[in-house]
Protein backbone atom coordinates (compact mmCIF):
# COMPACT_ATOMS: atom_id res chain seq x y z
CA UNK A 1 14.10 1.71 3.91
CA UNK A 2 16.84 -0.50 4.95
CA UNK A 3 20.13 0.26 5.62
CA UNK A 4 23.41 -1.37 6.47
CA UNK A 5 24.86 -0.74 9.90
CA UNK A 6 27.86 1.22 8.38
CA UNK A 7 25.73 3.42 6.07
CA UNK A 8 23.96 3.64 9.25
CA UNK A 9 26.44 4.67 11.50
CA UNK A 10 27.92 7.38 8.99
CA UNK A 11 24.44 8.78 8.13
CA UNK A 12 24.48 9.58 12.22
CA UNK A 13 27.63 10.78 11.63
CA UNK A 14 27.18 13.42 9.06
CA UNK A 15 23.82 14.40 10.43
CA UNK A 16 25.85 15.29 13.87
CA UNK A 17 28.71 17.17 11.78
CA UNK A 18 26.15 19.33 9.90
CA UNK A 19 24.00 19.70 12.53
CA UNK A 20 21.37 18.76 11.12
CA UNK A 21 17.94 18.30 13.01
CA UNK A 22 17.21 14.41 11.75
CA UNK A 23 18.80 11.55 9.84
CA UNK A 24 15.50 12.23 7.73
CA UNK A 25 16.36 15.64 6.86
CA UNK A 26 19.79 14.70 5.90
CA UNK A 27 19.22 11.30 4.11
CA UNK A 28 16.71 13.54 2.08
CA UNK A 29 19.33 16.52 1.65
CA UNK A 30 21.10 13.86 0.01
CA UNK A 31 18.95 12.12 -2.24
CA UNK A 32 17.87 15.67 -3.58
CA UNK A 33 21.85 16.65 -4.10
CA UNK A 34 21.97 13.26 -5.78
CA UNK A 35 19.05 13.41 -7.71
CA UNK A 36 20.06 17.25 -9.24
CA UNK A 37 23.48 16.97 -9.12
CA UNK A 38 24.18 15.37 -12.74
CA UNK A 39 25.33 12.45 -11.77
CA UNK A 40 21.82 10.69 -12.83
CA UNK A 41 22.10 7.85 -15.68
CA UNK A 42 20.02 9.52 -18.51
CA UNK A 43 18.26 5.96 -18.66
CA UNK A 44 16.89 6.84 -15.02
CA UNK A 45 15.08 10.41 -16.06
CA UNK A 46 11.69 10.32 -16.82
CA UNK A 47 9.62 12.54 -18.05
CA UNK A 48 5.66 13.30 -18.89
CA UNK A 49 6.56 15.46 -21.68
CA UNK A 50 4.66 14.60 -24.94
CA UNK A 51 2.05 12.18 -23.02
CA UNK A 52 -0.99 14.36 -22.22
CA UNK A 53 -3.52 14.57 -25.90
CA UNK A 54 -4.96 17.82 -25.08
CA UNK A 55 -7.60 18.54 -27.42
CA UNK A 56 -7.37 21.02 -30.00
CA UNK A 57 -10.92 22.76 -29.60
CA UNK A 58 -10.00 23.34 -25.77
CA UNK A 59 -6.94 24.15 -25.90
CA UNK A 60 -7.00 25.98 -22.38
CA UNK A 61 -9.04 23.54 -20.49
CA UNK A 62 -11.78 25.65 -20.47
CA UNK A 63 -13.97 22.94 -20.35
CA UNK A 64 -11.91 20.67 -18.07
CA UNK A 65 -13.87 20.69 -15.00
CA UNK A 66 -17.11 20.01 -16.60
CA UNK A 67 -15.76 17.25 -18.29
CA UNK A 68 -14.15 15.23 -15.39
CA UNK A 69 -17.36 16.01 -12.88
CA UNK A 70 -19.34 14.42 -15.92
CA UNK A 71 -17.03 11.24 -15.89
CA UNK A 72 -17.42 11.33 -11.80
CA UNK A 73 -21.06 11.52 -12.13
CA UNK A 74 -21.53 8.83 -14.72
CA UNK A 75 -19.06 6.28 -12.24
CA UNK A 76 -21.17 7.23 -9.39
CA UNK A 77 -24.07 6.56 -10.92
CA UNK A 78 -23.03 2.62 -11.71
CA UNK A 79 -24.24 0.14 -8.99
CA UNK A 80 -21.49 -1.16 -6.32
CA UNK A 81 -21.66 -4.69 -5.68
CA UNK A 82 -20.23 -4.95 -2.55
CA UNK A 83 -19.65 -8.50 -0.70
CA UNK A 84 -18.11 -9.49 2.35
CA UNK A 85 -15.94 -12.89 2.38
CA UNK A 86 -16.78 -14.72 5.63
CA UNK A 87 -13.96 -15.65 7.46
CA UNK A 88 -11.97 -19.36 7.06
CA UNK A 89 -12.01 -19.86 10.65
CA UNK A 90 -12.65 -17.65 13.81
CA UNK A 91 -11.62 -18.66 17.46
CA UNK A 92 -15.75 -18.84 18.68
CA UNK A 93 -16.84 -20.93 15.86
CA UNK A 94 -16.76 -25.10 16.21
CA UNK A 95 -16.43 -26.51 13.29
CA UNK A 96 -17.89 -29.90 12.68
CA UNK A 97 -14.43 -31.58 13.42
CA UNK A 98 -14.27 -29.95 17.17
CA UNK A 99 -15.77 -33.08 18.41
CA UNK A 100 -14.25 -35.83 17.81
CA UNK A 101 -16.80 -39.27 17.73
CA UNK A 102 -16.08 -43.03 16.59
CA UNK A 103 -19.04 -43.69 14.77
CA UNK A 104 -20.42 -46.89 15.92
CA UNK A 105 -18.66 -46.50 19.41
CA UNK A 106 -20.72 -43.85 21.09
CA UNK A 107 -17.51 -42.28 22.56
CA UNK A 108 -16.88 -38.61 22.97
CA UNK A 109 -14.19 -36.23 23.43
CA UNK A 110 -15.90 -34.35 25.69
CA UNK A 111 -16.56 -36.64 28.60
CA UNK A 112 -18.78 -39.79 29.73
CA UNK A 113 -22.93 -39.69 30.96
CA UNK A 114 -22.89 -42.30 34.07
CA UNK A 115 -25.91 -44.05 34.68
């Protein structure tokens, strides 16, 4: 989280007036005052009401557990295909650029053979 250097400053502040043990603890105190206080546009609540089907012949999830460790069991069961990317470039590897020859001139980056 970012913060300007006045919020900062009076975040310190009220955390030293309250005496409070952290700027955490009071930047959370007020985000929870904010949050239940009211003063939250109605467009900004959401809520899970009314989007869980349960179904009718289970109405108490009876049958909950063995459902989901069936769904587990059938997704572990699937084959992973698992595959490393190589690397672009890594510090020990030359590539075939990393010496530089003229063709044709028999010169080398790398030094001269005297005969």
């Amino acid at each position: 989280m970012t913060l300007d250097d006045t919020n900062l400053l009076w975040l310190k502040s009220r955390t030293a007036a309250v005496k409070g043990k952290s700027l955490s603890d009071t930047l959370d105190s007020l985000v929870t005052a904010a949050r239940t206080g009211g003063a939250t546009p109605l467009a900004a609540i959401r809520s899970i009401a009314g989007t869980v089907d349960i179904a009718s012949d289970d109405p108490n999830l009876d049958s909950a557990d063995d459902h989901l460790r069936q769904l587990f069991d059938a997704s572990l069961s699937r084959p992973i295909v698992a595959r490393e990317t190589p690397p672009d470039w890594s510090p020990g590897l030359k590539t075939r650029g990393s010496v530089e020859q003229t063709r044709g001139s028999g010169k080398k980056s790398r030094g001269s053979r005297r005969g």
